[in-house]
N, C-alpha and C. Protein backbone atom coordinates (compact mmCIF):
# COMPACT_ATOMS: atom_id res chain seq x y z
N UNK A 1 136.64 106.86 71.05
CA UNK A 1 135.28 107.00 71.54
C UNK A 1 134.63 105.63 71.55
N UNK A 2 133.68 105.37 72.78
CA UNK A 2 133.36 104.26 72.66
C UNK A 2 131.91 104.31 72.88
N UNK A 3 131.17 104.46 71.74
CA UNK A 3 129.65 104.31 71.85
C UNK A 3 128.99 103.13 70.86
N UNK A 4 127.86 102.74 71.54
CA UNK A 4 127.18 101.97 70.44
C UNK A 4 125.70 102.22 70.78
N UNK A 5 124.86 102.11 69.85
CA UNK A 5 123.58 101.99 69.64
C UNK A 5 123.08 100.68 69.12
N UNK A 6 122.39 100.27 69.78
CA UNK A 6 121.40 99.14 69.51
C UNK A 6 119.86 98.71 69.59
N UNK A 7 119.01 98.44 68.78
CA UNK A 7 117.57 98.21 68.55
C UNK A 7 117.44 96.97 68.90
N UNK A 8 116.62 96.74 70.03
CA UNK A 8 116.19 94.93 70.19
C UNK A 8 114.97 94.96 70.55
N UNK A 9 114.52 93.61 71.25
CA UNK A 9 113.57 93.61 71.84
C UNK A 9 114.24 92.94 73.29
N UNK A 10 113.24 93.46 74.29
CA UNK A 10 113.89 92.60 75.95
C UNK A 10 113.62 90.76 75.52
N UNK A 11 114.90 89.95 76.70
CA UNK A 11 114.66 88.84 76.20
C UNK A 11 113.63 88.05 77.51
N UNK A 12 113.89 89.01 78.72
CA UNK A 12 112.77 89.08 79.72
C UNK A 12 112.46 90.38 80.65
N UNK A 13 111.63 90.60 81.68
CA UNK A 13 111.65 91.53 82.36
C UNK A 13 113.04 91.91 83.13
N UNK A 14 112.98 93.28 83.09
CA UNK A 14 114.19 93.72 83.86
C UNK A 14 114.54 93.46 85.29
N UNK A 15 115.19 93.54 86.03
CA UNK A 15 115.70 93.38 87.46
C UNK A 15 116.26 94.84 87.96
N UNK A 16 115.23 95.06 88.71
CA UNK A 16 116.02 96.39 89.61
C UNK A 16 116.78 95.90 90.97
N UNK A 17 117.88 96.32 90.68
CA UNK A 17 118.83 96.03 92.00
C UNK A 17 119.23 97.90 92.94
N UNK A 18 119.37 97.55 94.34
CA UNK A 18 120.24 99.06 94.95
C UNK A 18 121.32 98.55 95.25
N UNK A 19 122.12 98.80 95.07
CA UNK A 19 123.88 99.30 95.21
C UNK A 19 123.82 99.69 96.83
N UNK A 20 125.01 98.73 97.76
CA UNK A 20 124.83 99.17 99.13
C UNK A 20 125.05 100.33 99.53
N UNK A 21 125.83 101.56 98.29
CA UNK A 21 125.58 102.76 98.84
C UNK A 21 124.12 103.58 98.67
N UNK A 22 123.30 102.61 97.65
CA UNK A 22 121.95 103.23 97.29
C UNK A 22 121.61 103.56 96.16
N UNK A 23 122.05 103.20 95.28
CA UNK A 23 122.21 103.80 93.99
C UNK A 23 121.43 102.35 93.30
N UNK A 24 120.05 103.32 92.19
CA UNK A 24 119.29 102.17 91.88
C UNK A 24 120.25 101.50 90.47
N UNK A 25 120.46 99.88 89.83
CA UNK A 25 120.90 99.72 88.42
C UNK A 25 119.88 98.62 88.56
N UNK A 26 119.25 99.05 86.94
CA UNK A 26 118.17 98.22 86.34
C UNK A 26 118.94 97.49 85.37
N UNK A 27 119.09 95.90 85.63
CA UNK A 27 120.02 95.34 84.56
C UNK A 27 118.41 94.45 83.51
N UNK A 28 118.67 94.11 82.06
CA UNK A 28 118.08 93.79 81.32
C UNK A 28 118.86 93.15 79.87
N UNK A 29 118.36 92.40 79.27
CA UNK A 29 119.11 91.60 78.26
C UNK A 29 118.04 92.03 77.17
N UNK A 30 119.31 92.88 75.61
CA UNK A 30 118.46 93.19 74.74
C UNK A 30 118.73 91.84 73.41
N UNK A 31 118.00 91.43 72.65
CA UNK A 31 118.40 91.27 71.40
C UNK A 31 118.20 91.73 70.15
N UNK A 32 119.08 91.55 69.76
CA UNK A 32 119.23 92.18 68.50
C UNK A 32 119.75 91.42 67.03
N UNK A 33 118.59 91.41 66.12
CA UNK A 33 118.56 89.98 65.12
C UNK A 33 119.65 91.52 64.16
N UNK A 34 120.22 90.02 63.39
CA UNK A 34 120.86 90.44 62.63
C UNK A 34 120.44 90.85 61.07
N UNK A 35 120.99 91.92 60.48
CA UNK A 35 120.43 91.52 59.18
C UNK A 35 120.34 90.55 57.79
N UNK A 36 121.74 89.79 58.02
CA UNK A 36 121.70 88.78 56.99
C UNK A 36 121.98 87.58 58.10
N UNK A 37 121.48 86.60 57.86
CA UNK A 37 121.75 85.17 58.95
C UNK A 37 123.06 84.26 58.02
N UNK A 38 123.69 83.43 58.74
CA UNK A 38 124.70 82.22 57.58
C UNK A 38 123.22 80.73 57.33
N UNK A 39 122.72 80.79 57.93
CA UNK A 39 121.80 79.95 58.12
C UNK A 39 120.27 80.44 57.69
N UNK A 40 119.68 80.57 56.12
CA UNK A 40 118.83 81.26 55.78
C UNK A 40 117.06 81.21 56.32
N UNK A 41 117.18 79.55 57.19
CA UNK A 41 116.07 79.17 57.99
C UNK A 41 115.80 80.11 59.02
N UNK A 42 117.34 80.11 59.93
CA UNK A 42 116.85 80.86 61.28
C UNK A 42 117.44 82.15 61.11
N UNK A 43 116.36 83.23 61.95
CA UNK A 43 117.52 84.68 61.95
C UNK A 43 118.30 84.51 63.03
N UNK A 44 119.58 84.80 63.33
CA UNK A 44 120.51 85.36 64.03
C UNK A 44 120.57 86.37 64.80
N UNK A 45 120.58 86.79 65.92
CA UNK A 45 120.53 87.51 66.58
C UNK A 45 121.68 87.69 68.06
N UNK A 46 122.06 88.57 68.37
CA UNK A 46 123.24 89.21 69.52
C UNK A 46 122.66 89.81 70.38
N UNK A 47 122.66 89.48 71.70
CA UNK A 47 122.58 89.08 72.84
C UNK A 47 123.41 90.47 73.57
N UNK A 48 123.29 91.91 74.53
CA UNK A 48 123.70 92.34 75.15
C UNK A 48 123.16 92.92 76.19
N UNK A 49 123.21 92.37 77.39
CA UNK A 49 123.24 92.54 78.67
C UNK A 49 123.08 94.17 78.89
N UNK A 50 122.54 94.58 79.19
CA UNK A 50 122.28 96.49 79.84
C UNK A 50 122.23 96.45 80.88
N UNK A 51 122.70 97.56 81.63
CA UNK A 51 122.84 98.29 82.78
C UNK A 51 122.43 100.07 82.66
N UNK A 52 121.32 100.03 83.31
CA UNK A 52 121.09 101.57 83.75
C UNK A 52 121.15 101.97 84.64
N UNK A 53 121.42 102.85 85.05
CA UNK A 53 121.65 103.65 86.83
C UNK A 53 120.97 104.45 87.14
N UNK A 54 120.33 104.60 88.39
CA UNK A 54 120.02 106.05 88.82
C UNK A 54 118.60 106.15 88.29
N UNK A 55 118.12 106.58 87.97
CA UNK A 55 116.57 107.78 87.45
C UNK A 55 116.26 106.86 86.25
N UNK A 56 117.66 106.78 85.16
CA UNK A 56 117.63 105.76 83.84
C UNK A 56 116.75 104.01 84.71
N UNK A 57 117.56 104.01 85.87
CA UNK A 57 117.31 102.61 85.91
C UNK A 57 116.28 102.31 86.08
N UNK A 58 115.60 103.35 87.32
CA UNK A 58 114.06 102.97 87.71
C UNK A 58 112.66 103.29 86.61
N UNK A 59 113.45 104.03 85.57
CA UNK A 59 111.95 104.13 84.79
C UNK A 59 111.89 103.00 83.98
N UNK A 60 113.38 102.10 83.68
CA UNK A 60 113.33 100.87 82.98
C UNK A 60 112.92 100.08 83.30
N UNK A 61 112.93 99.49 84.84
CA UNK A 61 112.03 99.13 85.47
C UNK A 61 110.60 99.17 86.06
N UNK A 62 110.30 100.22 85.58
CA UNK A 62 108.59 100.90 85.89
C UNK A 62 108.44 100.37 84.75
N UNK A 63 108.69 100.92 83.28
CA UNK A 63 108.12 100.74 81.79
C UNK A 63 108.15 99.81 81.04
N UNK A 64 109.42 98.87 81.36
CA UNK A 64 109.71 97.73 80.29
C UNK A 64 109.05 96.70 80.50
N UNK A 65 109.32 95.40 79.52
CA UNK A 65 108.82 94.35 79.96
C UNK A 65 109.49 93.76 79.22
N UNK A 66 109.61 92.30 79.05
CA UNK A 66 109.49 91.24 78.02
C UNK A 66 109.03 91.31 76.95
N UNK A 67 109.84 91.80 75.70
CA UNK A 67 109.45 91.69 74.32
C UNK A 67 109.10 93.10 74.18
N UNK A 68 109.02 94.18 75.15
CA UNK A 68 108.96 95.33 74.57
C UNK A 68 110.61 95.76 73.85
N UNK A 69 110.18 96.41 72.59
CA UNK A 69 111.11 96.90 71.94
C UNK A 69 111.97 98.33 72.44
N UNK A 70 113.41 98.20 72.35
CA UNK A 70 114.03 99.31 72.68
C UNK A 70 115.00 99.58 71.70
N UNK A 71 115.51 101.00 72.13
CA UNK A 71 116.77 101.81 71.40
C UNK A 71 117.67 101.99 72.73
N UNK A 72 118.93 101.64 72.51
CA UNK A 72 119.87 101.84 73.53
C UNK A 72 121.33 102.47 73.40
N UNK A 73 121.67 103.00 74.17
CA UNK A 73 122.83 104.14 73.86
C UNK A 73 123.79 103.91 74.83
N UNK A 74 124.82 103.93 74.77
CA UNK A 74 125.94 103.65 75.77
C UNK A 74 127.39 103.09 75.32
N UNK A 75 128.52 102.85 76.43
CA UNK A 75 129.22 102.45 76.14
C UNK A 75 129.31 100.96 76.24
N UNK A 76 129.96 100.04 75.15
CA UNK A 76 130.05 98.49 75.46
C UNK A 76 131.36 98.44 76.18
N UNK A 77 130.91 97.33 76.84
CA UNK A 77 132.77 96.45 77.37
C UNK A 77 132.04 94.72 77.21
N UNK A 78 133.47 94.28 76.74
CA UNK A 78 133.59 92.89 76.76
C UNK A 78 134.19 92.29 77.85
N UNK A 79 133.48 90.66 78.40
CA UNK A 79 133.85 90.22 79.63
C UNK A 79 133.87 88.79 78.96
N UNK A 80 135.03 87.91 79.46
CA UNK A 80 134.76 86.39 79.45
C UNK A 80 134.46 85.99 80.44
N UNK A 81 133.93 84.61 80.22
CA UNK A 81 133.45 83.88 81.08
C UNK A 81 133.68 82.09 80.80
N UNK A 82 133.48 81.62 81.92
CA UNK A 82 133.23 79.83 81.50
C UNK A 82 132.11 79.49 81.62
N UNK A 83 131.40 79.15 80.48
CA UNK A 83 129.97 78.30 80.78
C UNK A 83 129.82 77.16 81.77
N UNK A 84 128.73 77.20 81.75
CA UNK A 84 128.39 75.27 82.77
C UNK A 84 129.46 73.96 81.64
N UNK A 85 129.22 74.39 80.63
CA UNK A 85 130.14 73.07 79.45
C UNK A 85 131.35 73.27 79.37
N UNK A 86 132.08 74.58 79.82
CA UNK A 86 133.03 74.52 80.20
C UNK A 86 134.28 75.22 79.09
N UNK A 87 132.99 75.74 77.73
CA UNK A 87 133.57 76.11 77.20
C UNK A 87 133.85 77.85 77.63
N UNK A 88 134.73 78.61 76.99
CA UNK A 88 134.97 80.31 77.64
C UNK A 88 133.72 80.83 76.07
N UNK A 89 132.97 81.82 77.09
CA UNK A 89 132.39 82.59 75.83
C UNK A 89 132.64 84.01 76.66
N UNK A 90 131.88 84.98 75.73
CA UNK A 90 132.39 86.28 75.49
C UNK A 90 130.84 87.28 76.23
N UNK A 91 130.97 87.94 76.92
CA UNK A 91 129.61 89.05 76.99
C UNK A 91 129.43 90.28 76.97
N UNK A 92 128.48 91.01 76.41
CA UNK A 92 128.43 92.05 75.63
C UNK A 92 128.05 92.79 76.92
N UNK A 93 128.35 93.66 77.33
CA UNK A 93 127.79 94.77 78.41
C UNK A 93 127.68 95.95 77.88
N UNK A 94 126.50 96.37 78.27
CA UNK A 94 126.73 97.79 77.66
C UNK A 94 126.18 98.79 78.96
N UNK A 95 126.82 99.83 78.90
CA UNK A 95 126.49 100.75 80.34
C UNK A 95 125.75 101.63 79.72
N UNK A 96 124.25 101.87 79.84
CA UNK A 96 123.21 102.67 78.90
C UNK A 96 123.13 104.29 79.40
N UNK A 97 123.36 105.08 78.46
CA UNK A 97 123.49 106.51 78.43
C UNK A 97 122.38 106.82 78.49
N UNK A 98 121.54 106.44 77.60
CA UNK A 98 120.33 106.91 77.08
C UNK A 98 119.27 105.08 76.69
N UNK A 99 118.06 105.11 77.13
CA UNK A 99 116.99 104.25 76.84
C UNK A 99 116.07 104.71 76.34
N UNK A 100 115.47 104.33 74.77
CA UNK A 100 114.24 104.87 74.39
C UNK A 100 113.12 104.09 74.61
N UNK A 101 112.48 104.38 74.53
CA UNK A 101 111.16 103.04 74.89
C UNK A 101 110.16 102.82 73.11
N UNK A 102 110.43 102.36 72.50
CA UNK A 102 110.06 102.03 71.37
C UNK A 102 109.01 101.41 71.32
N UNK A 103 108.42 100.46 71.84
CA UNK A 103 106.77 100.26 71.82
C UNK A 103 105.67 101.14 72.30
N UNK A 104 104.85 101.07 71.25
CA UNK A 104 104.07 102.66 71.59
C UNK A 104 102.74 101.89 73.01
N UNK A 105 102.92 102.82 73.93
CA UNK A 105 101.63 102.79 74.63
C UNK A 105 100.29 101.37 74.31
N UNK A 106 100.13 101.43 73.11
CA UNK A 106 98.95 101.18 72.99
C UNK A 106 99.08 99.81 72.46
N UNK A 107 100.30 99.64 72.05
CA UNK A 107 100.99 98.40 71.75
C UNK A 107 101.09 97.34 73.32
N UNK A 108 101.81 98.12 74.08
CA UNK A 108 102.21 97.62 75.56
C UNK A 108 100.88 97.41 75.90
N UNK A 109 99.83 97.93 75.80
CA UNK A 109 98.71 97.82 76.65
C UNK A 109 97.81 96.72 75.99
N UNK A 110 97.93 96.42 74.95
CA UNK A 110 97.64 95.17 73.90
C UNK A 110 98.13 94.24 74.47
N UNK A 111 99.70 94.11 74.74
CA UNK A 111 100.27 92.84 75.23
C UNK A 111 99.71 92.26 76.62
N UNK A 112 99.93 93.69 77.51
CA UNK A 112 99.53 93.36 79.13
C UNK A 112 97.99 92.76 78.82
N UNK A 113 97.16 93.42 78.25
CA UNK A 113 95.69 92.84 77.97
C UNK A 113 95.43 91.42 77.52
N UNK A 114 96.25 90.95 76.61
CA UNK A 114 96.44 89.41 75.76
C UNK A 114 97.15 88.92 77.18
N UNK A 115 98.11 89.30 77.80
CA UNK A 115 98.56 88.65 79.22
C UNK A 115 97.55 88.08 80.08
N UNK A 116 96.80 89.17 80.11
CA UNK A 116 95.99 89.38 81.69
C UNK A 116 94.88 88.11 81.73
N UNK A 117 94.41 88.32 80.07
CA UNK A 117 93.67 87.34 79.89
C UNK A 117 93.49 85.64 79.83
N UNK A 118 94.77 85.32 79.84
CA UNK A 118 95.36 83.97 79.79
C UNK A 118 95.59 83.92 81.18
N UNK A 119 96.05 84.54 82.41
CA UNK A 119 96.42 84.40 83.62
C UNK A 119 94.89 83.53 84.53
N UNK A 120 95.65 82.66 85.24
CA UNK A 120 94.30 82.39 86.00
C UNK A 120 93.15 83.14 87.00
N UNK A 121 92.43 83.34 86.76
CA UNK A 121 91.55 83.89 87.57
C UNK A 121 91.15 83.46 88.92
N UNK A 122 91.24 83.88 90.08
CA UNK A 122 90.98 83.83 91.39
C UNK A 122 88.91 82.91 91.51
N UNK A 123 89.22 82.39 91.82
CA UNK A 123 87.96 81.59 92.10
C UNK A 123 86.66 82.90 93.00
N UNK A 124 87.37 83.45 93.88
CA UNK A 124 86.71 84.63 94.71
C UNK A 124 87.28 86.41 94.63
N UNK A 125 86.32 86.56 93.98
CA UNK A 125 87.34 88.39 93.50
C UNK A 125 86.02 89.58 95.03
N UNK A 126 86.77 89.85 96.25
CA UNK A 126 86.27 90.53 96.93
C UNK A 126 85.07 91.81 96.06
N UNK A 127 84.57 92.23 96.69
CA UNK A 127 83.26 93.09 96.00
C UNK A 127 83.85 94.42 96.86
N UNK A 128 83.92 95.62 95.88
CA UNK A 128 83.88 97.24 96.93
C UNK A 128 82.90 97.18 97.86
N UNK A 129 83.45 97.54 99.25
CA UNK A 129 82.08 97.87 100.13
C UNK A 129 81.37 98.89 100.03
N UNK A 130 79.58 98.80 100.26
CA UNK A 130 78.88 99.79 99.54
C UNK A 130 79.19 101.67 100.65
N UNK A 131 79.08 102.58 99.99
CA UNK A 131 79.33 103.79 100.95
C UNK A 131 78.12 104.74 100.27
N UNK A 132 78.13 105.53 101.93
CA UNK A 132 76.59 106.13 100.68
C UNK A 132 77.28 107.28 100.48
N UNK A 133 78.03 107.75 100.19
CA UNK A 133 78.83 109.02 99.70
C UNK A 133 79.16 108.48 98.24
N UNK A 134 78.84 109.91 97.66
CA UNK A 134 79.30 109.74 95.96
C UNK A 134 80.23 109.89 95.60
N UNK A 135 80.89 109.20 94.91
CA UNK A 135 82.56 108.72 94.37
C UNK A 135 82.80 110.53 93.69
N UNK A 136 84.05 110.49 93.65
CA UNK A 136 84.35 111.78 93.06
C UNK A 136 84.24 112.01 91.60
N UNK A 137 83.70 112.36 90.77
CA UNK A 137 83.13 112.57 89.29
C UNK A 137 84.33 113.14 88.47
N UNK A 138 85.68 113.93 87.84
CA UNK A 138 86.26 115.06 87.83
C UNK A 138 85.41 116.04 86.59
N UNK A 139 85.63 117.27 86.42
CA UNK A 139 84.96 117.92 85.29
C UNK A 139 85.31 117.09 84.13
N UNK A 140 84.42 116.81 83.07
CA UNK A 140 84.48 116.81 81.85
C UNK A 140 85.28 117.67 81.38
N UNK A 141 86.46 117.41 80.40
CA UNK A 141 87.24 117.87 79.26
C UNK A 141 86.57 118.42 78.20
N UNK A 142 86.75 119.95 78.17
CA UNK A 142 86.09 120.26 76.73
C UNK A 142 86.58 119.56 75.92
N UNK A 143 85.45 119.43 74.47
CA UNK A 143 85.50 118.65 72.87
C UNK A 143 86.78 118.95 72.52
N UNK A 144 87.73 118.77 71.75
CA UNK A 144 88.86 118.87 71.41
C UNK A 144 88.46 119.28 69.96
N UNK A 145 89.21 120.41 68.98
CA UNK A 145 88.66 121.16 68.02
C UNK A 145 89.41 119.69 66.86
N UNK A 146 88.21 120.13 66.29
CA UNK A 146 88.47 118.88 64.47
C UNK A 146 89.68 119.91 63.77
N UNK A 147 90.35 118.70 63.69
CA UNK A 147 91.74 119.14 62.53
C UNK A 147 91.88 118.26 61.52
N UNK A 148 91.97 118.59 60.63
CA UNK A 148 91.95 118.23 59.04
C UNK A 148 93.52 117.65 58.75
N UNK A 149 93.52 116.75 58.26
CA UNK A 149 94.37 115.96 58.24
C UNK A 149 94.90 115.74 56.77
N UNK A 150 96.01 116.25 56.01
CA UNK A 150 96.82 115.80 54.83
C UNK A 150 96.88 114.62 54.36
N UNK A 151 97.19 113.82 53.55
CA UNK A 151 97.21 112.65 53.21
C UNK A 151 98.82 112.23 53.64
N UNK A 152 99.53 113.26 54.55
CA UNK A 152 100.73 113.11 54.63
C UNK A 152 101.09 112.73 56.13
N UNK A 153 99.69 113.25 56.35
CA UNK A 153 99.76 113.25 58.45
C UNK A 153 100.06 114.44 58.76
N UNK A 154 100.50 115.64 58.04
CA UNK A 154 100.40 116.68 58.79
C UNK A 154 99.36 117.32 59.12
N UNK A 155 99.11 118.11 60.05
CA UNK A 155 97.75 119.38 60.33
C UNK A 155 97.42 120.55 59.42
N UNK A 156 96.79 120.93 59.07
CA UNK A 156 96.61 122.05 57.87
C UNK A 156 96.70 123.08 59.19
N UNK A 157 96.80 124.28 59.11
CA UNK A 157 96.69 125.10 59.84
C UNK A 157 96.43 126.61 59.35
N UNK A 158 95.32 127.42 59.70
CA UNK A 158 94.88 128.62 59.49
C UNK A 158 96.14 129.67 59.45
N UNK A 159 96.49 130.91 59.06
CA UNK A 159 97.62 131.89 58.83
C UNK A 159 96.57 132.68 60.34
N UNK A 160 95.92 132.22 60.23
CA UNK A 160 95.21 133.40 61.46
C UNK A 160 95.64 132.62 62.71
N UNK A 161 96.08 131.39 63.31
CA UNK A 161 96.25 130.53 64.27
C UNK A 161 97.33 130.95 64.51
N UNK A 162 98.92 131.07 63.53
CA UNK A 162 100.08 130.99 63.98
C UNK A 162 100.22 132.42 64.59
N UNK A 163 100.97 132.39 65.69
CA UNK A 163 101.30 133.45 66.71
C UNK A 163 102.33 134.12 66.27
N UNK A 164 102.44 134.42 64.95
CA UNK A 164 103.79 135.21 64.52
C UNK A 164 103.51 135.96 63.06
């Protein structure tokens, strides 16, 4: 059996490619630090190349980014190669079964925000043209009911609530 699992972070944004029969693969490079380093200054970390296909590929490409953290599932294969120096090194491929997306929402939206803000700003930002029709409003969401909270994180819950 040939599976592995691995926790990294991306080392940049992904690349969606189509296959000339059509078939989407989102390729992406994870790393993954090691737990003990030989060198106690720097951590150590392994380097493997992903490939997702199909449905996997395009949501990796909709969701990921640079430095978002993942969980990855699949099979590895090893490939050599010759560097530019000419020495042969080794690369980790892994063909991804399964992608979790490990940075929560609110995390990602932190980063894109700290992004957005450093990016240069356009000297002229166009204005909406005015319409005298009123924008669409949607209903208000009823209040959402107060739940009491454990010191554990679970929900307390009434014997009269459960449906059984």
């Amino acid at each position: 059996m040939n599976k592995l699992f691995i926790v990294g972070n991306l080392t940049r944004d992904p690349e969606l490619r189509t296959t000339p029969s059509g078939v989407s693969v989102c390729s992406f490079t994870v790393a993954v630090n090691r737990r003990r380093s030989q060198n106690n200054d720097q951590p150590e970390a392994d380097f493997f190349r992903v490939s997702a296909w199909r449905a996997l590929g395009e949501n990796c490409a909709k969701y990921l980014a640079k430095g978002r953290k993942v969980a990855v599932t699949g099979s590895v294969s090893v490939s050599a190669y010759q560097a530019n120096d000419g020495t042969t090194r080794a690369s980790l491929e892994v063909n991804a079964d399964d992608v979790e997306f490990l940075t929560s929402r609110q995390e990602a939206q932190e980063a894109d925000n700290q992004a957005q803000a450093y990016a240069p700003q356009p000297a002229y930002a166009p204005q909406p043209a005015y319409t005298s029709q009123p924008s669409y409003q949607p209903p208000a969401a009823p209040a959402p009911q107060q739940q009491a909270f454990t010191s554990r994180g679970f929900v307390e819950v009434e014997d009269d609530d459960l449906p059984f």
